[in-house]
PDB file of N, CA and C in Angstrom:
ATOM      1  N   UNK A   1     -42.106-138.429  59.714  1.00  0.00           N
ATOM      2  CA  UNK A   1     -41.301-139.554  59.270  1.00  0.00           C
ATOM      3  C   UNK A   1     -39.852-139.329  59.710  1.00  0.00           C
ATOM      4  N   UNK A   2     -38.987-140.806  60.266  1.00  0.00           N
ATOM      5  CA  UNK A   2     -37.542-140.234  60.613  1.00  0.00           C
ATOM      6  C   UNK A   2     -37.121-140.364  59.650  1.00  0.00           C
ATOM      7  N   UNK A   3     -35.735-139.233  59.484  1.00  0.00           N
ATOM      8  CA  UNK A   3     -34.981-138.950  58.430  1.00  0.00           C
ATOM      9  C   UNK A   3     -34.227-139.825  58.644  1.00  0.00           C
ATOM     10  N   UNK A   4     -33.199-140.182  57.362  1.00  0.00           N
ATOM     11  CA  UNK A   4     -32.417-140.922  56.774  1.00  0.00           C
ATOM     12  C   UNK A   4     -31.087-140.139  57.876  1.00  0.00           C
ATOM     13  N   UNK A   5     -30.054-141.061  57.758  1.00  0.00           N
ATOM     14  CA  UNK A   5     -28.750-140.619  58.284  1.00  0.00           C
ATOM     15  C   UNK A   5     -27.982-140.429  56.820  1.00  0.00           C
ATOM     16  N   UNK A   6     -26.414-139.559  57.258  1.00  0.00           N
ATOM     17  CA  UNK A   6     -25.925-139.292  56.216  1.00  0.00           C
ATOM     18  C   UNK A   6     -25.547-140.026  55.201  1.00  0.00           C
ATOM     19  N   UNK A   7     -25.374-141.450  55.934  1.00  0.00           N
ATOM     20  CA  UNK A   7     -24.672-142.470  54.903  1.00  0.00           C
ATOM     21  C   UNK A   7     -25.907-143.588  53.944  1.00  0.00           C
ATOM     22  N   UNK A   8     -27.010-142.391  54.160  1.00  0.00           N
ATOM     23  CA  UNK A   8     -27.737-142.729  53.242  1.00  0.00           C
ATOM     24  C   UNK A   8     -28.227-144.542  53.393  1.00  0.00           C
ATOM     25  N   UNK A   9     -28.061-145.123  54.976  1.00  0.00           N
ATOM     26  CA  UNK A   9     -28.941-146.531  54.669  1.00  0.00           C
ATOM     27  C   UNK A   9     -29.149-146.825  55.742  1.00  0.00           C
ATOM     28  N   UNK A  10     -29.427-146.081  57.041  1.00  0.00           N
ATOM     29  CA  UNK A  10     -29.988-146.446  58.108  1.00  0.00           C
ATOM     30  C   UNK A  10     -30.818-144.982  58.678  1.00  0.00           C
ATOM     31  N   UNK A  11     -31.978-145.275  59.450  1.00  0.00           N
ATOM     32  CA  UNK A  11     -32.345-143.782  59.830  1.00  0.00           C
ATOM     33  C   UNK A  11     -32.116-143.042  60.957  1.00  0.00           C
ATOM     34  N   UNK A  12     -31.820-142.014  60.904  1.00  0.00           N
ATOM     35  CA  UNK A  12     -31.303-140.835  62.242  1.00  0.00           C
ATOM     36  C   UNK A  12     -31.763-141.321  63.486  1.00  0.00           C
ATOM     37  N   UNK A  13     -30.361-141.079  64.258  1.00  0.00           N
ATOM     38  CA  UNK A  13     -30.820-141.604  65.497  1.00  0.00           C
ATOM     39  C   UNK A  13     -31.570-140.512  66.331  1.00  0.00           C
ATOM     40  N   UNK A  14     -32.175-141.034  67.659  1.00  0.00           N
ATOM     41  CA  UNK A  14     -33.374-139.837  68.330  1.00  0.00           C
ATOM     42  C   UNK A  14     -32.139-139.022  69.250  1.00  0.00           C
ATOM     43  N   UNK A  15     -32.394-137.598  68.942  1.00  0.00           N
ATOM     44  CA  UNK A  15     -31.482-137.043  70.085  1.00  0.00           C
ATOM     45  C   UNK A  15     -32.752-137.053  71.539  1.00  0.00           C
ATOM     46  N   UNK A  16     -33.575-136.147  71.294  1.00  0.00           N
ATOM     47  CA  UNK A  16     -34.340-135.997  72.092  1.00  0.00           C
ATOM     48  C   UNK A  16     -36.292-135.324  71.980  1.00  0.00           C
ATOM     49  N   UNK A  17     -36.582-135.757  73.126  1.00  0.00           N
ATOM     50  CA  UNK A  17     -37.844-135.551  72.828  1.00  0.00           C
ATOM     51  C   UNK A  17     -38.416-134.201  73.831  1.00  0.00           C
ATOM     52  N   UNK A  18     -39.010-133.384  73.109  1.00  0.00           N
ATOM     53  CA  UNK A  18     -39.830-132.127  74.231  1.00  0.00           C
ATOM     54  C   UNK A  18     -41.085-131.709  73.526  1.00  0.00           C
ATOM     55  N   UNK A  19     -41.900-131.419  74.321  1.00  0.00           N
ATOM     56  CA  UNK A  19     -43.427-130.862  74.120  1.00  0.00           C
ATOM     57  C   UNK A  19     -44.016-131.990  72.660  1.00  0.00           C
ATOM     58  N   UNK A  20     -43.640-133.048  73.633  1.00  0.00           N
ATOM     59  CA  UNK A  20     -44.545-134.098  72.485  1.00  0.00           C
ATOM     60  C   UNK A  20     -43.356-134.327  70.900  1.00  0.00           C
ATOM     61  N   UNK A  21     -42.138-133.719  70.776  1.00  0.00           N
ATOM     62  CA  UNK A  21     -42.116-133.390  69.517  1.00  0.00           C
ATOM     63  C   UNK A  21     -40.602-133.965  69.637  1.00  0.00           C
ATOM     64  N   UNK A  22     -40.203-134.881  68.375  1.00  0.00           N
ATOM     65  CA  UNK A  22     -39.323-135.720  68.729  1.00  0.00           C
ATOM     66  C   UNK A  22     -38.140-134.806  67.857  1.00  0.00           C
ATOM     67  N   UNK A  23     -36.838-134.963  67.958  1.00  0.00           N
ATOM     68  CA  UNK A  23     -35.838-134.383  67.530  1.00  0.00           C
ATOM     69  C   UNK A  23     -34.509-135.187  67.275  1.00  0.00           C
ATOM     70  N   UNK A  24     -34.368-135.401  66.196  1.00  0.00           N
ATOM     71  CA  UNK A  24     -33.023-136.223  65.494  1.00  0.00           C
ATOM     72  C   UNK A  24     -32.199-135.660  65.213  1.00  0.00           C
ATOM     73  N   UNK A  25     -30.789-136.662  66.070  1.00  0.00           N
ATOM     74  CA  UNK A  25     -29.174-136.055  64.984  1.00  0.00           C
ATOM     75  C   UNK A  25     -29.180-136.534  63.602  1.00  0.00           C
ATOM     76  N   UNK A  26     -27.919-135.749  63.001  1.00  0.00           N
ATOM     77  CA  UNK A  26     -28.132-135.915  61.799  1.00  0.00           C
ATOM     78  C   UNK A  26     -27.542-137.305  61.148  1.00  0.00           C
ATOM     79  N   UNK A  27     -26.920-138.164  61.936  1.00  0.00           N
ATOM     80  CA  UNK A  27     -26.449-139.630  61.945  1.00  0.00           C
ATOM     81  C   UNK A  27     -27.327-140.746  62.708  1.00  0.00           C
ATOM     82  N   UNK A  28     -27.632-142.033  62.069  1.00  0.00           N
ATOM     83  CA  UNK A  28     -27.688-143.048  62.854  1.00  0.00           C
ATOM     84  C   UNK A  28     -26.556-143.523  64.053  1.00  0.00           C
ATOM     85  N   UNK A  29     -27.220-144.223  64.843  1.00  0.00           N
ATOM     86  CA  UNK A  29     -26.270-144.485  66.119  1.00  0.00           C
ATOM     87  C   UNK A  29     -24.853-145.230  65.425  1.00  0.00           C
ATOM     88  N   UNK A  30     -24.587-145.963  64.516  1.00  0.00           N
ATOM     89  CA  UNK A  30     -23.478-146.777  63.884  1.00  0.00           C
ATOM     90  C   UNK A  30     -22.738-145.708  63.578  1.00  0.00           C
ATOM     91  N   UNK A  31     -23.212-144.426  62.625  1.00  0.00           N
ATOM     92  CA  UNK A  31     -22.403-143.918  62.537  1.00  0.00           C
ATOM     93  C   UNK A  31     -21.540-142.657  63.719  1.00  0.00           C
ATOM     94  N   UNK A  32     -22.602-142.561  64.403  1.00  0.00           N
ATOM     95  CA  UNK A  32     -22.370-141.583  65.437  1.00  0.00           C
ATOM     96  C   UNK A  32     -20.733-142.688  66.489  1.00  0.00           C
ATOM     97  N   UNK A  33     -21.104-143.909  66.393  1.00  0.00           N
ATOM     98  CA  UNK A  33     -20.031-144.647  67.175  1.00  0.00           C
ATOM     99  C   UNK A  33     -18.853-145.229  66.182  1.00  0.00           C
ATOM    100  N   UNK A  34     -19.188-144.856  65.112  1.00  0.00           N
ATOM    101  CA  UNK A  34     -17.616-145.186  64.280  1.00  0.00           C
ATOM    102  C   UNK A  34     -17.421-143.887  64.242  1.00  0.00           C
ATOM    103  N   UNK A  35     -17.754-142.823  64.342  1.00  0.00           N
ATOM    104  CA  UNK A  35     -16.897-141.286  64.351  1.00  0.00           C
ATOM    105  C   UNK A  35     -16.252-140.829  66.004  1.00  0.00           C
ATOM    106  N   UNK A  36     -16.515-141.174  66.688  1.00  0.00           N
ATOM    107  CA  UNK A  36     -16.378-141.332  67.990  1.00  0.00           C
ATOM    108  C   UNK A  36     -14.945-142.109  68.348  1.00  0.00           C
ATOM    109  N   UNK A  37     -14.850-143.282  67.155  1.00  0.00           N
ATOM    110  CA  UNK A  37     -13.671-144.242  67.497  1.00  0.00           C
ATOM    111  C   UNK A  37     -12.633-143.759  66.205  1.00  0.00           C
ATOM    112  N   UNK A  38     -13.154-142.904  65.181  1.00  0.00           N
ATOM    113  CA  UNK A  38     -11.700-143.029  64.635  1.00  0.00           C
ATOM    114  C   UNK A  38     -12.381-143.326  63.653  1.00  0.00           C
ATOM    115  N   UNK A  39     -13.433-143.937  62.832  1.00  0.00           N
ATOM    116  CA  UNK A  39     -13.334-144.844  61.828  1.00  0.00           C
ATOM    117  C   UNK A  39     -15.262-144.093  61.399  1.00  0.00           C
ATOM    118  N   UNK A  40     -14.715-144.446  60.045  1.00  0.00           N
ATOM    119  CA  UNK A  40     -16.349-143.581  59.323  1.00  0.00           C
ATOM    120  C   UNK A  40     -16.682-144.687  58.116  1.00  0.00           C
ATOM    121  N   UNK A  41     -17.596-144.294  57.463  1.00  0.00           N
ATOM    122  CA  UNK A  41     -17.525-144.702  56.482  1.00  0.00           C
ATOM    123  C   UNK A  41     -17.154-144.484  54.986  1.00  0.00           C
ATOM    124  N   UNK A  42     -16.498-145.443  54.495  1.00  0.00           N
ATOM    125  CA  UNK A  42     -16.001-144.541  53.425  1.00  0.00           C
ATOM    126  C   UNK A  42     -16.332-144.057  52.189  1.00  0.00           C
ATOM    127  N   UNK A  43     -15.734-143.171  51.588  1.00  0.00           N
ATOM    128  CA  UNK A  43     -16.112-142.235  50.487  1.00  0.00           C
ATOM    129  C   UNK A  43     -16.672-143.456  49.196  1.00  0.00           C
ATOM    130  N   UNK A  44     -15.955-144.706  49.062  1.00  0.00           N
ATOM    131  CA  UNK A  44     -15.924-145.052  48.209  1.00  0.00           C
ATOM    132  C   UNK A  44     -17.444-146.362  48.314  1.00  0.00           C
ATOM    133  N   UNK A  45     -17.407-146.168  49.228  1.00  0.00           N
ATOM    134  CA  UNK A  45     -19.107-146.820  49.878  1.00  0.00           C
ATOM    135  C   UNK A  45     -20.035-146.155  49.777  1.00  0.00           C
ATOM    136  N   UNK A  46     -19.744-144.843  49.807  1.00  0.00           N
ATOM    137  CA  UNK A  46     -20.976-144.053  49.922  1.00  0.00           C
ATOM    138  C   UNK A  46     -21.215-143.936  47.887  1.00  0.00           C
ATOM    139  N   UNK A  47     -20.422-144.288  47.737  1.00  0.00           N
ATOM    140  CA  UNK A  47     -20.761-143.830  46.015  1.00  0.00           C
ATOM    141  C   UNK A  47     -21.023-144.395  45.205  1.00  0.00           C
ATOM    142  N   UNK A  48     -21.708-146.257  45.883  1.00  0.00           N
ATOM    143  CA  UNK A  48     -21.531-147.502  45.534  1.00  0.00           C
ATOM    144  C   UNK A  48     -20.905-148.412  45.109  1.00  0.00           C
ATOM    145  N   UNK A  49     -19.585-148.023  45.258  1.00  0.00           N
ATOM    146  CA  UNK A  49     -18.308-149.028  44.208  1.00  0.00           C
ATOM    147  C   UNK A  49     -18.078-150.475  45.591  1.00  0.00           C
ATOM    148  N   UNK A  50     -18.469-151.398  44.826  1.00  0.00           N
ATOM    149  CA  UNK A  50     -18.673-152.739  45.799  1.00  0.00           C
ATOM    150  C   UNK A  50     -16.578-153.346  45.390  1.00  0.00           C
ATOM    151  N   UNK A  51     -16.521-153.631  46.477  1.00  0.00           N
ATOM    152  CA  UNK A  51     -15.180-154.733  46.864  1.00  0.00           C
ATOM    153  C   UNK A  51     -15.489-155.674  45.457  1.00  0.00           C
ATOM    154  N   UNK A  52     -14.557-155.849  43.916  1.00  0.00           N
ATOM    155  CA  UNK A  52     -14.404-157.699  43.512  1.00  0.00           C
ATOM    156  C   UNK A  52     -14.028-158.323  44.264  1.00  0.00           C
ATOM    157  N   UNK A  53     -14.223-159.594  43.985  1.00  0.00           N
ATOM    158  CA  UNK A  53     -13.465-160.953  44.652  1.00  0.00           C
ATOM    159  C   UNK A  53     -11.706-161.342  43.668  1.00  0.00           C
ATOM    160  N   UNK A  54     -12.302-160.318  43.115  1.00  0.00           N
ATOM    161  CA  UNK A  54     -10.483-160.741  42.376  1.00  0.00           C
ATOM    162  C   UNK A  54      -9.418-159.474  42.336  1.00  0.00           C
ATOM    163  N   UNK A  55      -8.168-159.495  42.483  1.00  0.00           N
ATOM    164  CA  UNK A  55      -7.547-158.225  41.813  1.00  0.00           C
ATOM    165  C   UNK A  55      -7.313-157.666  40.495  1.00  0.00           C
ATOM    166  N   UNK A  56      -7.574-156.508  40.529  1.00  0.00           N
ATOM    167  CA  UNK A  56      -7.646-156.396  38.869  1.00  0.00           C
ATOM    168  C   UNK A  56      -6.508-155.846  39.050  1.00  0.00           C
ATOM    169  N   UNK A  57      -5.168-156.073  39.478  1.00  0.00           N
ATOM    170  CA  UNK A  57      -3.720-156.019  39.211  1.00  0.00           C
ATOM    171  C   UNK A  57      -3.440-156.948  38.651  1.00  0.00           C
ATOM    172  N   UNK A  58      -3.078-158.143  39.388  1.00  0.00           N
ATOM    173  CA  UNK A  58      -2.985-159.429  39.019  1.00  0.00           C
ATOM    174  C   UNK A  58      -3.636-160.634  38.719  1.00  0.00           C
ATOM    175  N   UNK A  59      -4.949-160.625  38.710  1.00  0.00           N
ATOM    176  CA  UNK A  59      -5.968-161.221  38.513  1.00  0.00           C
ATOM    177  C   UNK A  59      -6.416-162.803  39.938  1.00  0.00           C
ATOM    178  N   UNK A  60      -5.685-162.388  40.686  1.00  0.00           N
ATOM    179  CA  UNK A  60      -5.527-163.242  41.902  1.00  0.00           C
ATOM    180  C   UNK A  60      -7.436-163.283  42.572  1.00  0.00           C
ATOM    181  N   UNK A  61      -7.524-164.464  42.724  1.00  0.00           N
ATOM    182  CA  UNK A  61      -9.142-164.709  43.228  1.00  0.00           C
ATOM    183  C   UNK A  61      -9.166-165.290  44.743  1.00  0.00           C
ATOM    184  N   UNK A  62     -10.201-164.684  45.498  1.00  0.00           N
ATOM    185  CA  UNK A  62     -10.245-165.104  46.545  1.00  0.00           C
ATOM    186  C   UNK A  62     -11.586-165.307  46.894  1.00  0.00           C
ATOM    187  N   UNK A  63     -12.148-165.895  47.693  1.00  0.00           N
ATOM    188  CA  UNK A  63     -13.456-166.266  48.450  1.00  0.00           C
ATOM    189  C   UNK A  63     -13.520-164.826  49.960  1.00  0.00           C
ATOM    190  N   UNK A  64     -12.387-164.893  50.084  1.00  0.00           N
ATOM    191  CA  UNK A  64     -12.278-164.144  51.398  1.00  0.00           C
ATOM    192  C   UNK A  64     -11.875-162.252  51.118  1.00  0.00           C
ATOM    193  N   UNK A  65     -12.916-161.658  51.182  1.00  0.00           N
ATOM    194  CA  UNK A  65     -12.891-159.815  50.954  1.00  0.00           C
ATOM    195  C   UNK A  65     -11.995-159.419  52.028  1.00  0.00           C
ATOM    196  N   UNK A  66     -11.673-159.820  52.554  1.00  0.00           N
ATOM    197  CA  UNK A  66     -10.142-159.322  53.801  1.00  0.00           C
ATOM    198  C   UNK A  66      -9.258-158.891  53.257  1.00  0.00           C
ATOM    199  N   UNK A  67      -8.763-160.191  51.797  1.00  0.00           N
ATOM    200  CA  UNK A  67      -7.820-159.790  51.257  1.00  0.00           C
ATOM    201  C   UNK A  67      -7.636-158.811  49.978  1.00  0.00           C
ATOM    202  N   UNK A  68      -8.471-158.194  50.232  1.00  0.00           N
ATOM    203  CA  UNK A  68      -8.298-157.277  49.227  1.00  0.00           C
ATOM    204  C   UNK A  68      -8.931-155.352  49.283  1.00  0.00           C
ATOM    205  N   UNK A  69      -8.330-154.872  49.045  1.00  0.00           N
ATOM    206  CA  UNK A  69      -8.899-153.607  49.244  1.00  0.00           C
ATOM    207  C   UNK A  69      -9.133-152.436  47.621  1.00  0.00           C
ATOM    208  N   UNK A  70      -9.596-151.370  47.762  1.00  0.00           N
ATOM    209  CA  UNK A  70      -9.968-150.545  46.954  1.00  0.00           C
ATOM    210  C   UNK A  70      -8.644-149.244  47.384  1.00  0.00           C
ATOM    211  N   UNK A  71      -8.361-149.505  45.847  1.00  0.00           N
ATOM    212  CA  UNK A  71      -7.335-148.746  45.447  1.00  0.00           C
ATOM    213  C   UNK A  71      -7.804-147.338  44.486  1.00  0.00           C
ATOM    214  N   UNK A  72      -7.386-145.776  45.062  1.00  0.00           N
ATOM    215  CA  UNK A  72      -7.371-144.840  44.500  1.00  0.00           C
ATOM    216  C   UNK A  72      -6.472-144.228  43.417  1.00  0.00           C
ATOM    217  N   UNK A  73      -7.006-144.829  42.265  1.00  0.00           N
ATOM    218  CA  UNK A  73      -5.732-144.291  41.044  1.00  0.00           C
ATOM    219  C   UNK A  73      -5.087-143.364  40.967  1.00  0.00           C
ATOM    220  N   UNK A  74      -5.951-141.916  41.354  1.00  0.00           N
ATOM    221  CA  UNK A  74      -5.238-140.916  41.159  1.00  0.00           C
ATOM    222  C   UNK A  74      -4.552-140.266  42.631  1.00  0.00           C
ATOM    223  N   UNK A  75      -4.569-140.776  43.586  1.00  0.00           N
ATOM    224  CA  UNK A  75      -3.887-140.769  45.052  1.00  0.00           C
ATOM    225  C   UNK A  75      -5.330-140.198  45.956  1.00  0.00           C
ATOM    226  N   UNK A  76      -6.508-139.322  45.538  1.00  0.00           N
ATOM    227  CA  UNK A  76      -7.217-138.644  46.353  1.00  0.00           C
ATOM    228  C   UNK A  76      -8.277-139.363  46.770  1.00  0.00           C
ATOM    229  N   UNK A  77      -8.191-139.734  48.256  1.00  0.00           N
ATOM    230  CA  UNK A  77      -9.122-140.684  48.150  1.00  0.00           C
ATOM    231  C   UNK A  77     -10.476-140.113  48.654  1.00  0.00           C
ATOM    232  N   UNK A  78     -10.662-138.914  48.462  1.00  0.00           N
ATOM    233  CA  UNK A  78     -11.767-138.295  48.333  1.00  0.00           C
ATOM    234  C   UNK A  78     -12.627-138.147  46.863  1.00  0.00           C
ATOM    235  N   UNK A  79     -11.994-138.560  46.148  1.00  0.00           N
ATOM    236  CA  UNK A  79     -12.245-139.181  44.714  1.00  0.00           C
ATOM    237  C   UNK A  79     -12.906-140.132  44.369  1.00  0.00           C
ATOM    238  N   UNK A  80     -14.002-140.417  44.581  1.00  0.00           N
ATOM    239  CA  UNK A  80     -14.669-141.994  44.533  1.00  0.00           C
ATOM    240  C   UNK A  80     -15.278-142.261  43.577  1.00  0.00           C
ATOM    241  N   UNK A  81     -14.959-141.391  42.422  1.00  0.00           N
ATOM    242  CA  UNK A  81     -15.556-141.786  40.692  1.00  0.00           C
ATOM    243  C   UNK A  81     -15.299-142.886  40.644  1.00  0.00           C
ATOM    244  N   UNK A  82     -16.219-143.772  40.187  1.00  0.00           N
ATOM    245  CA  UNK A  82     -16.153-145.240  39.440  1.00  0.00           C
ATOM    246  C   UNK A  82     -14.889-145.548  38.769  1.00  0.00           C
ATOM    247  N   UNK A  83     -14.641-144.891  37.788  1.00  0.00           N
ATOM    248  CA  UNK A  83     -12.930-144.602  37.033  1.00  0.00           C
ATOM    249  C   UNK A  83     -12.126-144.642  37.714  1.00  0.00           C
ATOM    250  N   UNK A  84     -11.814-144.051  39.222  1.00  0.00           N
ATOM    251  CA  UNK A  84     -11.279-144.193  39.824  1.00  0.00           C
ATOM    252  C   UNK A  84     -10.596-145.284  40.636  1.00  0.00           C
ATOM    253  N   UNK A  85     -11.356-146.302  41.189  1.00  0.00           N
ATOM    254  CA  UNK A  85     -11.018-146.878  42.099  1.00  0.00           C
ATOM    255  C   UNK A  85     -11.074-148.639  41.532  1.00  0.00           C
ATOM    256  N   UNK A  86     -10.091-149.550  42.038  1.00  0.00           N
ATOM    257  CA  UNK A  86      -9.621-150.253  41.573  1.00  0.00           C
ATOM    258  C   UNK A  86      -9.742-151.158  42.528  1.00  0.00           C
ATOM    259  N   UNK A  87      -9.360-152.932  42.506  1.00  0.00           N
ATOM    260  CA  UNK A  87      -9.465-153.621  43.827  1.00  0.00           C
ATOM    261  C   UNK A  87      -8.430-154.220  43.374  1.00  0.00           C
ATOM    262  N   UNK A  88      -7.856-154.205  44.278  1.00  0.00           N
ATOM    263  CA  UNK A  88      -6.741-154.765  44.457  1.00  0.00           C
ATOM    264  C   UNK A  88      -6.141-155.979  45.610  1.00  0.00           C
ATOM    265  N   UNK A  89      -5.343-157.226  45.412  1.00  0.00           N
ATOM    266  CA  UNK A  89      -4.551-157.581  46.751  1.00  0.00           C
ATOM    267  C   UNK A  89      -3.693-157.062  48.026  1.00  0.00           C
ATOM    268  N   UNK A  90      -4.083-157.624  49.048  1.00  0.00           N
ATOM    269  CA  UNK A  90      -2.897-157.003  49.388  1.00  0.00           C
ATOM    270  C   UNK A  90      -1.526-156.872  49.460  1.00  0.00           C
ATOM    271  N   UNK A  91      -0.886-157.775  48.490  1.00  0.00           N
ATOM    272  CA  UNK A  91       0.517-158.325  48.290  1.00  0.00           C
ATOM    273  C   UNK A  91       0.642-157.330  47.183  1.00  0.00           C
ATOM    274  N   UNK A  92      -0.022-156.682  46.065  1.00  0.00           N
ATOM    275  CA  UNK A  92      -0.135-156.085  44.927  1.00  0.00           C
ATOM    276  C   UNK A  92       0.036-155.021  45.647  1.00  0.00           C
ATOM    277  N   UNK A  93      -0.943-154.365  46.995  1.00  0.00           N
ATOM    278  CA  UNK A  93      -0.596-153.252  47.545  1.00  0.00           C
ATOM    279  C   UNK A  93       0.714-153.146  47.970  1.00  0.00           C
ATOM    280  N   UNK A  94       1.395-153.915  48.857  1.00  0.00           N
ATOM    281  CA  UNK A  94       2.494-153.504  49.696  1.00  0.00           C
ATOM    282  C   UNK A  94       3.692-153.991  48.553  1.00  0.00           C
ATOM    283  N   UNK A  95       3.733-154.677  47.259  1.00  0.00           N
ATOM    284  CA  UNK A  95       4.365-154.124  46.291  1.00  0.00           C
ATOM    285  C   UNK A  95       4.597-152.761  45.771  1.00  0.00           C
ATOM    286  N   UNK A  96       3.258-152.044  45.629  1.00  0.00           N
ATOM    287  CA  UNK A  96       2.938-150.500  45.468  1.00  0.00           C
ATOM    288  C   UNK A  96       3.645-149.767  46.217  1.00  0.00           C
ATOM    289  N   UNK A  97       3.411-150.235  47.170  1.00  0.00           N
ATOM    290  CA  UNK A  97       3.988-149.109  48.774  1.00  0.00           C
ATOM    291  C   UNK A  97       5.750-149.443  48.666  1.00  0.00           C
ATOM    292  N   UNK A  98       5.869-150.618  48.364  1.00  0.00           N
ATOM    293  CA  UNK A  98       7.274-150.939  48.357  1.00  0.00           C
ATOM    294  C   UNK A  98       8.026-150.257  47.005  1.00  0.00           C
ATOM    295  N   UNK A  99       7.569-150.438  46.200  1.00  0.00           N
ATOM    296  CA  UNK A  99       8.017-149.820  44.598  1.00  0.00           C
ATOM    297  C   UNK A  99       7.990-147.868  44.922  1.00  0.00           C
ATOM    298  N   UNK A 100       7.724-147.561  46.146  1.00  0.00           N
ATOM    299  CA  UNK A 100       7.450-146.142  46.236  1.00  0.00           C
ATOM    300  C   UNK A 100       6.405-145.714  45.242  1.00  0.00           C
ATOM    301  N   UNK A 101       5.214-146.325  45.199  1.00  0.00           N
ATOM    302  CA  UNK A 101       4.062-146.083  44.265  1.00  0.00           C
ATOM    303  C   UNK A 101       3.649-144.924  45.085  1.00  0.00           C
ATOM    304  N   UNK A 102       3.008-145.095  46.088  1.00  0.00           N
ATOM    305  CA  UNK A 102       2.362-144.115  47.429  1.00  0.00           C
ATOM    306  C   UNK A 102       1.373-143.558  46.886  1.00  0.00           C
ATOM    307  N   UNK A 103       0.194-144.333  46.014  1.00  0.00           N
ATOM    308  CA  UNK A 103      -1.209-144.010  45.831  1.00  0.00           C
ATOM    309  C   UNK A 103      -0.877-143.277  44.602  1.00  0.00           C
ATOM    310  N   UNK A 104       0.025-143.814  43.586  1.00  0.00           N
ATOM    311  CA  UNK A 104       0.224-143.075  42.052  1.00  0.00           C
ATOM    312  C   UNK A 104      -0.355-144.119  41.222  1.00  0.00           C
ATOM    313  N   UNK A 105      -0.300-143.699  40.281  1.00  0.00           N
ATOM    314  CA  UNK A 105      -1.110-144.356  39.479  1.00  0.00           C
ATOM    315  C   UNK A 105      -0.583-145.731  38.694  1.00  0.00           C
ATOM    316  N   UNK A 106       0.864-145.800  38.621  1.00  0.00           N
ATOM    317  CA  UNK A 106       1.734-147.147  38.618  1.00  0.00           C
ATOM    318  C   UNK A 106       0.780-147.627  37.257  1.00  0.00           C
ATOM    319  N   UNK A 107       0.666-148.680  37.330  1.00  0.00           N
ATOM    320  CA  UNK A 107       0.153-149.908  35.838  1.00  0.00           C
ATOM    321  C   UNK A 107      -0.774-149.793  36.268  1.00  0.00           C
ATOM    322  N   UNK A 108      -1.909-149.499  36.951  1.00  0.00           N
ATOM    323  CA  UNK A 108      -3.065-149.681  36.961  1.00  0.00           C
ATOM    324  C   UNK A 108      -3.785-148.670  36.196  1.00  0.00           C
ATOM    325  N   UNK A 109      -4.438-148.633  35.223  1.00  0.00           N
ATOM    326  CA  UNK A 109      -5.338-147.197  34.328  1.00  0.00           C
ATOM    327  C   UNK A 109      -6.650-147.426  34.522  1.00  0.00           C
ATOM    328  N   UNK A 110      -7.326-146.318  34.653  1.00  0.00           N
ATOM    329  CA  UNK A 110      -8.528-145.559  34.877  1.00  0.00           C
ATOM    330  C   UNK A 110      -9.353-146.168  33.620  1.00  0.00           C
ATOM    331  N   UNK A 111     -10.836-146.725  34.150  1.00  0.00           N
ATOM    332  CA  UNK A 111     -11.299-147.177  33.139  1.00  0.00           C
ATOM    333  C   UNK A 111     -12.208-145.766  32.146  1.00  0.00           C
ATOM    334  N   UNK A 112     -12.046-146.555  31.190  1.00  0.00           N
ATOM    335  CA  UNK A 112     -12.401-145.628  29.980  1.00  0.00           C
ATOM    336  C   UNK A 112     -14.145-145.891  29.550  1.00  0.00           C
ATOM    337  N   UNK A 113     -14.862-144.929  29.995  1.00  0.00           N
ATOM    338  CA  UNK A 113     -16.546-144.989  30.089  1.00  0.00           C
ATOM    339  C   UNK A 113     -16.622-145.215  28.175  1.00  0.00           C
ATOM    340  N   UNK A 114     -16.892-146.092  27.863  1.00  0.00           N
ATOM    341  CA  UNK A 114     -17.773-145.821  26.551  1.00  0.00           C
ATOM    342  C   UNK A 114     -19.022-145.864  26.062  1.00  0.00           C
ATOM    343  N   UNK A 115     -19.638-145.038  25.214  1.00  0.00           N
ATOM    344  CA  UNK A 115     -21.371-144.723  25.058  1.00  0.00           C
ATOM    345  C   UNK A 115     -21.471-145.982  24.061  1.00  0.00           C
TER     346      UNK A 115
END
């Protein structure tokens, strides 16, 4: 059976085949050509946290996911706990960046898991 690639949703691409016996890298071809250009997939995809359609800064709604991105509360964006990550505008962002926020935690708080 071919194995899965790392990002866990497409399967390994074929490196090569000898004595009948087939042999896979450890990435599908998508990802093998977004690492190649610069660009991967990200941490916060791989851990299932989906894009809202609204900002939960300002509560601004859109039809269009362009405008908005996933924001790391605590600056590490190797951090992709659920608690973590936030969606935001991008006018809310380059407020951030402008206010010298630079991926701090500013007004936005970490949601609080309750049992």
């Amino acid at each position: 059976m071919r194995p899965l690639c790392r990002c866990n949703l497409r399967p390994a691409a074929v490196n090569y085949k000898k004595n009948g016996k087939t042999y896979y890298r450890k990435q599908c071809d998508i990802c093998i050509s977004a690492k190649q250009i610069g660009f991967g997939i990200p941490n916060w995809v791989k851990s299932g946290y989906e894009k809202k359609s609204w900002c939960e800064k300002c509560g601004y709604k859109s039809s269009y996911d362009e405008q908005f991105n996933v924001f790391h509360i605590d600056g590490n964006l190797l951090n992709s706990k659920y608690t973590n990550l936030k969606t935001i505008c991008a006018n809310c962002q380059r407020i951030l960046y402008k206010d010298n926020v630079e991926w701090k935690q500013g007004d936005l708080l970490p949601d609080i898991l309750t049992n």
